[in-house]
C-alpha atoms as a PDB file:
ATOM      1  CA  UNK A   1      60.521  67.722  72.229  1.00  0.00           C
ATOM      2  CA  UNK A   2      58.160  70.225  70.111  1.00  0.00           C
ATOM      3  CA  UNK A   3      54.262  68.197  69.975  1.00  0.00           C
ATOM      4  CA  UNK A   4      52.101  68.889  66.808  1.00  0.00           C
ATOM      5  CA  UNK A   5      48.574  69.335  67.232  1.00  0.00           C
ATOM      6  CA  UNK A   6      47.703  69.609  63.925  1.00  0.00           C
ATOM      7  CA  UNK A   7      46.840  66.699  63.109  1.00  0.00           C
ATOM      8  CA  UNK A   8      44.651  65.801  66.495  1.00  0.00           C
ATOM      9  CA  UNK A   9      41.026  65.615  65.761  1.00  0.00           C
ATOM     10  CA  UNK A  10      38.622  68.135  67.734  1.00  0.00           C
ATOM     11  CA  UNK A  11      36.171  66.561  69.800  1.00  0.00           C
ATOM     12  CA  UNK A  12      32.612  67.462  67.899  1.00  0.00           C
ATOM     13  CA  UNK A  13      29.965  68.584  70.289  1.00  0.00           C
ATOM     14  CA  UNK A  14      26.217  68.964  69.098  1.00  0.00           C
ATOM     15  CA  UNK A  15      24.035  71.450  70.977  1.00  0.00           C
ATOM     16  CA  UNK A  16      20.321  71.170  71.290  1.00  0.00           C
ATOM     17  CA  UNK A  17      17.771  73.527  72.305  1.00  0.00           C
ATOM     18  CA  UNK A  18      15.093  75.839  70.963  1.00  0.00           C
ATOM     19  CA  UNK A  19      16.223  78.819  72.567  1.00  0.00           C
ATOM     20  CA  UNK A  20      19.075  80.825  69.797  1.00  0.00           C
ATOM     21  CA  UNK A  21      20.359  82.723  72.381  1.00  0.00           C
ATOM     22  CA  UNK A  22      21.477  79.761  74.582  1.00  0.00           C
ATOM     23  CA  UNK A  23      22.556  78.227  71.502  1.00  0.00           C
ATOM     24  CA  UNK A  24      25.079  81.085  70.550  1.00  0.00           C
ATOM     25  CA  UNK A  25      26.209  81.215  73.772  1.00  0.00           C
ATOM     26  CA  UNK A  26      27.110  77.672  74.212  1.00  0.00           C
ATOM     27  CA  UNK A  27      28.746  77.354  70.429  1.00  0.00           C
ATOM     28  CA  UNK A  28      30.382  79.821  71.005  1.00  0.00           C
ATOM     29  CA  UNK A  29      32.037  79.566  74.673  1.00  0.00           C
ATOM     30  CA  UNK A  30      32.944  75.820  73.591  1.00  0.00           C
ATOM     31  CA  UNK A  31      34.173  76.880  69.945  1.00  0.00           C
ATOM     32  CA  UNK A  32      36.960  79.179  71.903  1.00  0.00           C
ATOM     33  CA  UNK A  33      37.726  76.076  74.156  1.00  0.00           C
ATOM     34  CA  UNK A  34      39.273  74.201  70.881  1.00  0.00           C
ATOM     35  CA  UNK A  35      35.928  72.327  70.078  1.00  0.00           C
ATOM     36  CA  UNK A  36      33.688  71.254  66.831  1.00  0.00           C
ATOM     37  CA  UNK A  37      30.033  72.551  67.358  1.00  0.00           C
ATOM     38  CA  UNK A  38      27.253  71.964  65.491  1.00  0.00           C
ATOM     39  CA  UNK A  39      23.842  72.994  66.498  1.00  0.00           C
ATOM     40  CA  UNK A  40      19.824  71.734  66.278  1.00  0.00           C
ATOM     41  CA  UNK A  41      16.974  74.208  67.090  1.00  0.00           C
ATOM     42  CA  UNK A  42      14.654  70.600  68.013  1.00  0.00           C
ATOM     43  CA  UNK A  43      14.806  67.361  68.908  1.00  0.00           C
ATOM     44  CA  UNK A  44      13.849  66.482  65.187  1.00  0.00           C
ATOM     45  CA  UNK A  45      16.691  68.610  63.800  1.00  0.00           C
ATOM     46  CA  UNK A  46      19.201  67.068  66.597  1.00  0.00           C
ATOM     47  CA  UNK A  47      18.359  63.413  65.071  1.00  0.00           C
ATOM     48  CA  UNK A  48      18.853  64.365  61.850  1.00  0.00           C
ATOM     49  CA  UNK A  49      22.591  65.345  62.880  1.00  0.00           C
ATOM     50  CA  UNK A  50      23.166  62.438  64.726  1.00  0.00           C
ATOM     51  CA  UNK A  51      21.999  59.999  61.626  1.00  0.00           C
ATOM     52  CA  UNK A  52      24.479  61.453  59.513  1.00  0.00           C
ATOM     53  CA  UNK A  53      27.396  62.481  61.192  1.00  0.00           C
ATOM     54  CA  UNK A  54      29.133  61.722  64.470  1.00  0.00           C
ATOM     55  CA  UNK A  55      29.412  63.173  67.973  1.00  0.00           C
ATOM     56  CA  UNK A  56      31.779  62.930  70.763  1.00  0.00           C
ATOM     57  CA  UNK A  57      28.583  64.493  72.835  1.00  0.00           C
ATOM     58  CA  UNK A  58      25.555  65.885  72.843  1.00  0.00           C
ATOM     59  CA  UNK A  59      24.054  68.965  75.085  1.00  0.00           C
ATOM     60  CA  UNK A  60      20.566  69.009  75.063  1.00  0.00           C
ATOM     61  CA  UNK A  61      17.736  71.196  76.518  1.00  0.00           C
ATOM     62  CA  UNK A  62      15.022  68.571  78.098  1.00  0.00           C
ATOM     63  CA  UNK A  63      12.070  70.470  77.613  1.00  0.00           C
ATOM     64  CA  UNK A  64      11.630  71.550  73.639  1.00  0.00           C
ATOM     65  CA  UNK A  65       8.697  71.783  71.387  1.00  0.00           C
ATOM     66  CA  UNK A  66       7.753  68.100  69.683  1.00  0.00           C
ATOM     67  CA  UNK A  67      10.679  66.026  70.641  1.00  0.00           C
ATOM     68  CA  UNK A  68      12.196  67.235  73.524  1.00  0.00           C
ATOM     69  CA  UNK A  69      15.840  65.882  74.880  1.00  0.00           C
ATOM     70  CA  UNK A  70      14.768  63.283  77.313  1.00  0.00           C
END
């Protein structure tokens, strides 16, 4: 029996942190795993993302400018 994966949904990740670099990395390393990433350069952006779409999780850097991820 052949399975389809098609039609399964990828899990959607959102990464948050101030640093670019670790951002790249991250979206990156997890987009070649299979997953949906979406990133925020601040807390502020990160809230934005999560008030108008959905996420099966969130990474976050603690300590950021403004609104940090705490």
């Amino acid at each position: 029996m052949r399975v389809s994966f098609k039609n399964v949904m990828k899990k959607r990740i959102l990464i948050i942190d101030d640093e670019p670099s670790i951002r790249k990395v991250l979206a990156a390393h997890l987009t070649h795993d299979g997953y949906e990433v979406e990133t925020a350069s601040d807390g502020g952006e990160g809230i934005s993302k999560i008030d108008s779409a959905q996420f099966h999780a969130v990474v976050t850097d603690l300590k950021m400018p403004n609104i940090g991820g705490l």
